[in-house]
N, C-alpha and C. Protein backbone atom coordinates (compact mmCIF):
# COMPACT_ATOMS: atom_id res chain seq x y z
N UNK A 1 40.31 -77.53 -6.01
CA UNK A 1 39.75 -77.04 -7.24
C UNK A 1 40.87 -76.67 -8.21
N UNK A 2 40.49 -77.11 -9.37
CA UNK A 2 41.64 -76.51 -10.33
C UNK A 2 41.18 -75.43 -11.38
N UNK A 3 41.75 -74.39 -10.95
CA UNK A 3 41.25 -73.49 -11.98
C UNK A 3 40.88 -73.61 -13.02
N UNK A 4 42.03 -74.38 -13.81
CA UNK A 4 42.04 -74.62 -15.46
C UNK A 4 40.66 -75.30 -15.55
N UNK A 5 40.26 -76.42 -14.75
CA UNK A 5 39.06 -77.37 -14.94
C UNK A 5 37.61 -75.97 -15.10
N UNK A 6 37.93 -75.07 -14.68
CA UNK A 6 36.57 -73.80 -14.17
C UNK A 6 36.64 -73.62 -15.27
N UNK A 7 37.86 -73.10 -15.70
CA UNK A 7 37.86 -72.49 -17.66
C UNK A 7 36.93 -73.20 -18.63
N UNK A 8 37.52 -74.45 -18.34
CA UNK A 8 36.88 -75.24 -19.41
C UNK A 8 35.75 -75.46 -19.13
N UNK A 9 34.91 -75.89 -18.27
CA UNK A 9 33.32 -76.07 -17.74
C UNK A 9 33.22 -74.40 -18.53
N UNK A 10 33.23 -73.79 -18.08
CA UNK A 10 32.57 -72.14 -18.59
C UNK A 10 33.02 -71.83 -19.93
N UNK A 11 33.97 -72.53 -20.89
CA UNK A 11 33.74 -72.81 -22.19
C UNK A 11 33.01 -73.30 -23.08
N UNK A 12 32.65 -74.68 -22.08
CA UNK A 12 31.80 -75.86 -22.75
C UNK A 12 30.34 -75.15 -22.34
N UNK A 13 30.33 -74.80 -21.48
CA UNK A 13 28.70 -73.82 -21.18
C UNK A 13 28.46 -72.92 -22.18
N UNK A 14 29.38 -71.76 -22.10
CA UNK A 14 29.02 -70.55 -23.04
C UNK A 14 29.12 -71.38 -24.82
N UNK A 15 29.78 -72.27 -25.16
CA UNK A 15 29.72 -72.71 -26.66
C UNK A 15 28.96 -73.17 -26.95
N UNK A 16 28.26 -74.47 -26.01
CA UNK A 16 27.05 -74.96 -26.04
C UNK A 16 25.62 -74.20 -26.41
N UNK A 17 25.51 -73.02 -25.54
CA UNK A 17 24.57 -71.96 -25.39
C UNK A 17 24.62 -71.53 -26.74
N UNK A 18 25.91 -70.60 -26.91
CA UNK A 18 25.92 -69.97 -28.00
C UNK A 18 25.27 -71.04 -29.65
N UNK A 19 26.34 -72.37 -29.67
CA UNK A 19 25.42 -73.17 -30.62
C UNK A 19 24.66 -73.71 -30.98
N UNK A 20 23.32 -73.68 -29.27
CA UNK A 20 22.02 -74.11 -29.51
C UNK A 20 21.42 -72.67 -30.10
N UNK A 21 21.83 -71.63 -29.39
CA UNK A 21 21.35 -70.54 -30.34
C UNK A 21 21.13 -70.36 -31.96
N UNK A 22 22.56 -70.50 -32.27
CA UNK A 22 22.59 -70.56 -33.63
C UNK A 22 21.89 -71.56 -34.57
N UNK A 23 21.77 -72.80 -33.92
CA UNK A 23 21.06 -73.91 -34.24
C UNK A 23 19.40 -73.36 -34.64
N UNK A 24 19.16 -72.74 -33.64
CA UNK A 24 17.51 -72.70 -33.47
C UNK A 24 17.54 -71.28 -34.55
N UNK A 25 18.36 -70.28 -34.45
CA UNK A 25 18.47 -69.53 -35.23
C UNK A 25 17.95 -70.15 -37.15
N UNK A 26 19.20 -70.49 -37.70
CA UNK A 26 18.74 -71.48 -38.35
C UNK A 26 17.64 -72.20 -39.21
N UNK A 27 17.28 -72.99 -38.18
CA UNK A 27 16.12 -73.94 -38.59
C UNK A 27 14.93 -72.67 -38.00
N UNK A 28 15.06 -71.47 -37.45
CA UNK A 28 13.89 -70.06 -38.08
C UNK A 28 13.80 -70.25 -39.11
N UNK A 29 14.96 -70.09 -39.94
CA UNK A 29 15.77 -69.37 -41.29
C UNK A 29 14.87 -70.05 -42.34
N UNK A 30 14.84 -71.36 -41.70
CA UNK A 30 14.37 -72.43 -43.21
C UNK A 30 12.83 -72.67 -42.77
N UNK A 31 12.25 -72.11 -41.53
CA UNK A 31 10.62 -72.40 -41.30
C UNK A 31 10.47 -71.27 -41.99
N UNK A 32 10.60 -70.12 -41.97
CA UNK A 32 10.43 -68.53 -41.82
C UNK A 32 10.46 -68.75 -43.91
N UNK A 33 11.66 -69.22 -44.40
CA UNK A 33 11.47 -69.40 -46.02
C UNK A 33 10.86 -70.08 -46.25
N UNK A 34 10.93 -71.76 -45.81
CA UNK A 34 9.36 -72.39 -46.36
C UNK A 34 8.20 -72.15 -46.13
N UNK A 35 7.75 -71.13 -45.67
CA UNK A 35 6.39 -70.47 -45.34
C UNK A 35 5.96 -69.34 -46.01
N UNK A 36 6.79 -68.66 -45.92
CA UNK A 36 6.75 -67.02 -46.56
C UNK A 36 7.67 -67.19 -47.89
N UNK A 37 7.05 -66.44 -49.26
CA UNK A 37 7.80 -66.71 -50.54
C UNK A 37 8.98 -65.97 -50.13
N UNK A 38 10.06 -66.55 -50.66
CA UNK A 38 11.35 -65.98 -50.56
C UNK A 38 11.80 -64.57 -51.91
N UNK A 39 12.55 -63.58 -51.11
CA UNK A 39 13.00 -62.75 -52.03
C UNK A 39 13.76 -62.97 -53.40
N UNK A 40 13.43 -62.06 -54.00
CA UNK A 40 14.31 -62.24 -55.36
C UNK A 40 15.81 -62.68 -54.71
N UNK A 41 16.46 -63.67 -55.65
CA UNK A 41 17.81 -64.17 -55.23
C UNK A 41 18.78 -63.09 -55.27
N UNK A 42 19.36 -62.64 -54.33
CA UNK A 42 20.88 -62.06 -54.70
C UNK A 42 21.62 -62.83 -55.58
N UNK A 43 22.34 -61.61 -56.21
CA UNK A 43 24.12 -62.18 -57.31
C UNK A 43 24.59 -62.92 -55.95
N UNK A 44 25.71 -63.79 -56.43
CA UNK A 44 26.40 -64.74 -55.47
C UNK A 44 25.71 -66.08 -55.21
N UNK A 45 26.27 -66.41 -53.75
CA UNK A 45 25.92 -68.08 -53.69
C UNK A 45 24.63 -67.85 -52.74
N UNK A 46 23.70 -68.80 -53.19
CA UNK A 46 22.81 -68.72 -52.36
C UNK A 46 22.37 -70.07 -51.87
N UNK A 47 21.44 -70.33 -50.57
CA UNK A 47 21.79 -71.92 -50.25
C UNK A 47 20.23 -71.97 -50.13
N UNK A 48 20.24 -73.44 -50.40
CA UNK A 48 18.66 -73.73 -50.62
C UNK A 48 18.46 -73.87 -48.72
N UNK A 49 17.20 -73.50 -48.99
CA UNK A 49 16.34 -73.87 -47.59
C UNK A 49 16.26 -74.97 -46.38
N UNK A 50 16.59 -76.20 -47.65
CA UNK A 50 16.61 -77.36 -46.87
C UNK A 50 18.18 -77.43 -46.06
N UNK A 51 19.13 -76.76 -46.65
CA UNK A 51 20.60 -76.78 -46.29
C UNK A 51 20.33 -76.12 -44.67
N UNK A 52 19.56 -74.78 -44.83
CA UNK A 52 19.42 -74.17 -43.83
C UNK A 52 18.94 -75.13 -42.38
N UNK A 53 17.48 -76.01 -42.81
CA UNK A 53 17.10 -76.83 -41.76
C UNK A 53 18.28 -78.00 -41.41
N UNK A 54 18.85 -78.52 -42.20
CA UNK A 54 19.79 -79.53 -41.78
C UNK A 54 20.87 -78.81 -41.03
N UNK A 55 21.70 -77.17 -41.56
CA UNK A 55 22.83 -77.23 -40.60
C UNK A 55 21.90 -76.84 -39.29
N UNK A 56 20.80 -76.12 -39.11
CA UNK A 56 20.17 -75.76 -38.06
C UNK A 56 20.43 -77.22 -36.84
N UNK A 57 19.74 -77.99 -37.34
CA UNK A 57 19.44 -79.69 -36.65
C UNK A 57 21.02 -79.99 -36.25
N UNK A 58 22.21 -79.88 -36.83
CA UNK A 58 23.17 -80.09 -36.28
C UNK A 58 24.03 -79.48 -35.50
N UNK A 59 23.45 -78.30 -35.68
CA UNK A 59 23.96 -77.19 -34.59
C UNK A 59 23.61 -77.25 -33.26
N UNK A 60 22.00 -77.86 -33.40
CA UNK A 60 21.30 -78.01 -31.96
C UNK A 60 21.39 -78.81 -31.37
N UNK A 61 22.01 -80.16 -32.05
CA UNK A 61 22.64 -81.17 -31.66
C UNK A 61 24.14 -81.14 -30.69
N UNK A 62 24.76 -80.44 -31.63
CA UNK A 62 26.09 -80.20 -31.02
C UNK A 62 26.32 -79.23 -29.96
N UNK A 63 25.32 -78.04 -29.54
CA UNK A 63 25.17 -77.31 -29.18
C UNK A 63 24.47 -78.45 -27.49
N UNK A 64 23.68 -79.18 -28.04
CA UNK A 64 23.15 -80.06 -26.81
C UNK A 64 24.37 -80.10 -26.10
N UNK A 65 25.12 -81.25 -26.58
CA UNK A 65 25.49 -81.81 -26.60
C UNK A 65 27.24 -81.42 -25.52
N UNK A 66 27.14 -79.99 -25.93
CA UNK A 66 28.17 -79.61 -25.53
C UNK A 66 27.94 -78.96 -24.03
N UNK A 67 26.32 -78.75 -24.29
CA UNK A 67 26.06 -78.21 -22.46
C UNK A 67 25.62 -79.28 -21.79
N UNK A 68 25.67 -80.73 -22.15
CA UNK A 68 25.77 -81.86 -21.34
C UNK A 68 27.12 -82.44 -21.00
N UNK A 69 27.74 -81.68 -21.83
CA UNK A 69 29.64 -82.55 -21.46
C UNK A 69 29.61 -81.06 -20.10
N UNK A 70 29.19 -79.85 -20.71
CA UNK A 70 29.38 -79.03 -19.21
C UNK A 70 29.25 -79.25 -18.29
N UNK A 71 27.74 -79.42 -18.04
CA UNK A 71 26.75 -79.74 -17.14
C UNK A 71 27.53 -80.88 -16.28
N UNK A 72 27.65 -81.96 -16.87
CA UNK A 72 28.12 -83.56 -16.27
C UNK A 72 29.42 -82.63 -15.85
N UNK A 73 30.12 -82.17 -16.18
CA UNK A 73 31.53 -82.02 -15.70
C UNK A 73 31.58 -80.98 -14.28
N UNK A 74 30.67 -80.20 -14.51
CA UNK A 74 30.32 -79.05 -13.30
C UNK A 74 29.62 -79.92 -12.34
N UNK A 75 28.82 -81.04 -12.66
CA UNK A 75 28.32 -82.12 -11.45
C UNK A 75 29.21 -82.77 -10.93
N UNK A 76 30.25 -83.30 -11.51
CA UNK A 76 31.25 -84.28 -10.95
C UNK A 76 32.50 -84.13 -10.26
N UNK A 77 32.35 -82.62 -10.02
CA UNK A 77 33.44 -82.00 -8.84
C UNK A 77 32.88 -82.45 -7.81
């Protein structure tokens, strides 16, 4: 067993996790505004809704994506 290989499997796990989270987080963000009228805009930048569903979708993607490079790599010891 090589240690270093453990690190990285339990990187690619916890990042994965963490960015399907954020992913699904997200695409809440933009169901939760296209449903319910949105608040008066704050001063500053504000991002339209649809921005919200698209980075959501790529987060959950990459977020897949990254607990299948885990997954496969924690199988193939």
């Amino acid at each position: 067993m090589h240690p270093h290989k453990q690190t990285r499997i339990l990187f690619l796990l916890i990042s994965g996790t963490l960015t399907l989270i954020g992913g699904i987080a997200e695409m809440y963000r933009a169901a939760k505004d296209m449903l319910a009228p949105a608040a008066p805009a704050m001063k500053g930048i504000t991002i339209p809704v649809e921005m919200h569903l698209v980075i959501g979708v790529m987060l959950v993607f990459v977020g897949v994506l990254l607990l299948y490079l885990g997954f496969r790599a924690k199988w193939k010891r």
